[in-house]
C-alpha atoms as a PDB file:
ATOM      1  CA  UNK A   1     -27.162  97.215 -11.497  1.00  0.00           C
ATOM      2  CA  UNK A   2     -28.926  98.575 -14.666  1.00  0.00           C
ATOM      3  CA  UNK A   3     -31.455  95.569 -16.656  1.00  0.00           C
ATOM      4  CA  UNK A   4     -29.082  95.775 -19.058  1.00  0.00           C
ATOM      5  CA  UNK A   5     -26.057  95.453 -17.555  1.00  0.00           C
ATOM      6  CA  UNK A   6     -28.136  92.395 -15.889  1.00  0.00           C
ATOM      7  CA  UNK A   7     -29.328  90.822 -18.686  1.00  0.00           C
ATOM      8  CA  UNK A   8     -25.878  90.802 -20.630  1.00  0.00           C
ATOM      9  CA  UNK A   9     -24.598  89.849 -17.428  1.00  0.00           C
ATOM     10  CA  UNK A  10     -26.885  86.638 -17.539  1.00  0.00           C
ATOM     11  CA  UNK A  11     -26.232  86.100 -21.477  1.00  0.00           C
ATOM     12  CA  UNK A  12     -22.778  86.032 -20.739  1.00  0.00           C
ATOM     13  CA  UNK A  13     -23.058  83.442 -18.474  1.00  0.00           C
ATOM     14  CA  UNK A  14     -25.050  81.327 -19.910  1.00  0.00           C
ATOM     15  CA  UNK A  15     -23.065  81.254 -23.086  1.00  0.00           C
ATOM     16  CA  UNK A  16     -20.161  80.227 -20.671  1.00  0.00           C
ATOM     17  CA  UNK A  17     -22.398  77.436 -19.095  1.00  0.00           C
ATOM     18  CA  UNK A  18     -23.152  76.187 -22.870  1.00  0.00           C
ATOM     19  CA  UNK A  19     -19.289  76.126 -23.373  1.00  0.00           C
ATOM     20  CA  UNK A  20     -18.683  74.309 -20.287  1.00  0.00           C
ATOM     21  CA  UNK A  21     -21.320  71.632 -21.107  1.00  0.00           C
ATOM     22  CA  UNK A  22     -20.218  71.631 -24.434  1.00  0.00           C
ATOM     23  CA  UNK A  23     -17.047  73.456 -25.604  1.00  0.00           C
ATOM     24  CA  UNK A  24     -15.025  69.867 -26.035  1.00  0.00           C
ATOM     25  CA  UNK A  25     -17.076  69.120 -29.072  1.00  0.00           C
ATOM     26  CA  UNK A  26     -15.560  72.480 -30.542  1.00  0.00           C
ATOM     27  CA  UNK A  27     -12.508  72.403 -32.574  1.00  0.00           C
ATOM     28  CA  UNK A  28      -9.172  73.664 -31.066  1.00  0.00           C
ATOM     29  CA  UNK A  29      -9.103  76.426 -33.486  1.00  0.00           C
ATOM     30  CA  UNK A  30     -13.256  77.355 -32.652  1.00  0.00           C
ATOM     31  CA  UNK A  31     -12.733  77.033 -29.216  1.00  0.00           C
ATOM     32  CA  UNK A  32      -9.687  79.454 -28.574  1.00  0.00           C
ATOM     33  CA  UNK A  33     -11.176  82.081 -30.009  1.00  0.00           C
ATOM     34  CA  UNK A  34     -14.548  81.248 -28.088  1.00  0.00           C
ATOM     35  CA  UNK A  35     -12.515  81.265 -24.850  1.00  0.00           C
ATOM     36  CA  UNK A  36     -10.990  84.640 -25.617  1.00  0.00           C
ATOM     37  CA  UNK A  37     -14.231  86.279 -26.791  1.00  0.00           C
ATOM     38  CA  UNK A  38     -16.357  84.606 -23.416  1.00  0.00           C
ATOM     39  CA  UNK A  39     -14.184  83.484 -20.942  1.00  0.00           C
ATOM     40  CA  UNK A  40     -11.584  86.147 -21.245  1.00  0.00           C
ATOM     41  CA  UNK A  41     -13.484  89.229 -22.490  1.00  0.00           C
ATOM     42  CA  UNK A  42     -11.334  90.049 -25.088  1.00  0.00           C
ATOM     43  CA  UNK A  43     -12.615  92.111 -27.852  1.00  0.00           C
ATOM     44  CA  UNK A  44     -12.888  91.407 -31.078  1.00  0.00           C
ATOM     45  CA  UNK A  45      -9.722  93.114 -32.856  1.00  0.00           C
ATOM     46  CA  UNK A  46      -7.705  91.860 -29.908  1.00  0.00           C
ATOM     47  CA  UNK A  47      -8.940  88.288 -30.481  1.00  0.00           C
ATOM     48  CA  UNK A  48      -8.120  89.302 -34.609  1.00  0.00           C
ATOM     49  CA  UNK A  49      -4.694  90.659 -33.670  1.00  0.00           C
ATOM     50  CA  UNK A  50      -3.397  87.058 -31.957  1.00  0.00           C
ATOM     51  CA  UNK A  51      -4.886  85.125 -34.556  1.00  0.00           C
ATOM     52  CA  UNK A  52      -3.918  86.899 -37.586  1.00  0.00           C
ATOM     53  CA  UNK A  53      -7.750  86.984 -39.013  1.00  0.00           C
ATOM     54  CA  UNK A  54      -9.701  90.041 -39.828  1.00  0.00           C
ATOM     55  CA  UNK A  55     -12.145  90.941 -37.308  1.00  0.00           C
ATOM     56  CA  UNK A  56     -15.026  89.830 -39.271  1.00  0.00           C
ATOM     57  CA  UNK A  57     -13.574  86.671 -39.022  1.00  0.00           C
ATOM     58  CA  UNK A  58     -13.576  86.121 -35.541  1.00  0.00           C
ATOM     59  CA  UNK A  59     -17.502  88.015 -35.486  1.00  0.00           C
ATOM     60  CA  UNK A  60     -18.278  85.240 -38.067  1.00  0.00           C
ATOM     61  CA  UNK A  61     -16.693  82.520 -35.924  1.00  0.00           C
ATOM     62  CA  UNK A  62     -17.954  83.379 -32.529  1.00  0.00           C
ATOM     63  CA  UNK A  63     -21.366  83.410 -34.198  1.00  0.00           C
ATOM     64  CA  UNK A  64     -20.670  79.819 -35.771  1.00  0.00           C
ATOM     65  CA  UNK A  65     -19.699  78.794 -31.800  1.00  0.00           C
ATOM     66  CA  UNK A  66     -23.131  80.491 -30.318  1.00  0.00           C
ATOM     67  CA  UNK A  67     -25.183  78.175 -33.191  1.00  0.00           C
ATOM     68  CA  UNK A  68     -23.211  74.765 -32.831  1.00  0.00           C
ATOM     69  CA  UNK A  69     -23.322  75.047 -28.669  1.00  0.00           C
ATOM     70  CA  UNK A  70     -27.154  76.256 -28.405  1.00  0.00           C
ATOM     71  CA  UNK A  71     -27.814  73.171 -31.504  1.00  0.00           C
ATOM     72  CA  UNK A  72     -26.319  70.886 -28.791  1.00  0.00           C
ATOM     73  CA  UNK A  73     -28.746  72.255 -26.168  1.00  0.00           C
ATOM     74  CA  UNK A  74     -31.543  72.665 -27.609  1.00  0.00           C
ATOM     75  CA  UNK A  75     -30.814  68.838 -28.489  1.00  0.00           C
ATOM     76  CA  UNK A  76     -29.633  67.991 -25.142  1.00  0.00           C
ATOM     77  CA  UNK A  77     -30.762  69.750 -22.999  1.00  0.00           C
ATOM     78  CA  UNK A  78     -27.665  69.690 -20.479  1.00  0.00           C
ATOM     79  CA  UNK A  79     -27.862  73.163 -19.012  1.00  0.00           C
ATOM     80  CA  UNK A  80     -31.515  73.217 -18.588  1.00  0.00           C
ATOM     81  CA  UNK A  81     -31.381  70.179 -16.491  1.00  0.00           C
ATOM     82  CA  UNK A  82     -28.404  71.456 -14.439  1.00  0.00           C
ATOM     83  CA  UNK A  83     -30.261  74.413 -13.891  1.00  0.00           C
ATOM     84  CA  UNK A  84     -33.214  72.740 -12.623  1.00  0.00           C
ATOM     85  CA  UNK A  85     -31.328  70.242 -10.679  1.00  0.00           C
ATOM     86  CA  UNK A  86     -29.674  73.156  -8.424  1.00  0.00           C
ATOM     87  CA  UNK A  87     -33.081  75.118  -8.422  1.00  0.00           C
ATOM     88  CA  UNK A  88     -34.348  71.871  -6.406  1.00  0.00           C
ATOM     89  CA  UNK A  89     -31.553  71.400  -4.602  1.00  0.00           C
ATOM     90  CA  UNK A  90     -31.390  75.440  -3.168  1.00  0.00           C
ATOM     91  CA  UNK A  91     -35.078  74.525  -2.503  1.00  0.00           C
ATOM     92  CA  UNK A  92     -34.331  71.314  -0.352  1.00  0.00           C
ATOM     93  CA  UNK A  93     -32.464  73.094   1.726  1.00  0.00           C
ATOM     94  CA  UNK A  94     -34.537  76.409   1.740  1.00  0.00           C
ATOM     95  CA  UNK A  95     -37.313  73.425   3.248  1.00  0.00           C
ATOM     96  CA  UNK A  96     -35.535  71.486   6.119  1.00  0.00           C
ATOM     97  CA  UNK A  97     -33.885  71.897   9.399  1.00  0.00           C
ATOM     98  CA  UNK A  98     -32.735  69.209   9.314  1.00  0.00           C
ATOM     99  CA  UNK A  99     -28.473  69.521   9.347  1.00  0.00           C
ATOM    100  CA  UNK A 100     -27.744  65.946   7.549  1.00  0.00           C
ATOM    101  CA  UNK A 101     -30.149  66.878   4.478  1.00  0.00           C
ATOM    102  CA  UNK A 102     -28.317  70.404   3.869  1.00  0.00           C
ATOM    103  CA  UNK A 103     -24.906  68.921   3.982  1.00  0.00           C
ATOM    104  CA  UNK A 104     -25.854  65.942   1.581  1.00  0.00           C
ATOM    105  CA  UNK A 105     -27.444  68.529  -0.380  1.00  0.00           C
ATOM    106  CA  UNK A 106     -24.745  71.097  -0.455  1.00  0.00           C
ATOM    107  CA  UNK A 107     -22.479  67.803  -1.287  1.00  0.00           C
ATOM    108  CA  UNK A 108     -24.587  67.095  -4.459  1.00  0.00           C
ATOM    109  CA  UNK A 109     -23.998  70.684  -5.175  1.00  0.00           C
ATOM    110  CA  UNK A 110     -20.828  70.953  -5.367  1.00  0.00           C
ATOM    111  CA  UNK A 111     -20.427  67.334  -7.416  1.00  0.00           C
ATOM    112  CA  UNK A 112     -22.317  69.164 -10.064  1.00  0.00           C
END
């Protein structure tokens, strides 16, 4: 994979992290076309088309999304956390034999 391809990879996926921490405290109108634009990878004159706004529009509005979720973390500070919190957890079980510690582990994992 090209560091490009990578690191859009990883923007995209972050920006759908941010949405999952924080896409409720969109509106219903912000966060469908969010959802198209990230979630659904639809472009930007396909996104226009279903909603009857110009393209800019939606450019504008996905822009808007970006600021309001990454105000909310840089406030928050949910996905940072999260991030860290699985970091320690991969490194718990990177660190033990011990069968009872990965499962709890892997449990906490997947409750995240």
């Amino acid at each position: 994979m090209k560091a490009v391809e990578r690191v859009s990879l990883e923007k995209l996926e972050y920006k759908g992290m941010l949405y999952d921490f924080y896409g409720e405290l969109l509106t219903q109108h912000q966060k469908g076309i969010y959802e198209d634009s990230v979630l659904n990878d639809l472009s930007l004159g396909e996104i226009a088309d279903a909603q009857g706004i110009s393209r800019q529009g939606v450019h504008d509005l996905i822009k808007r999304c970006d600021k309001i979720l990454n105000d909310y973390e840089n406030k928050l500070h949910l996905v940072e956390k999260f991030a860290r919190i699985k970091c320690n957890i991969r490194q718990i079980n990177e660190l033990t034999d011990d069968e009872q510690i990965k499962q709890l582990s892997n449990k906490i994992m997947e409750e995240l």
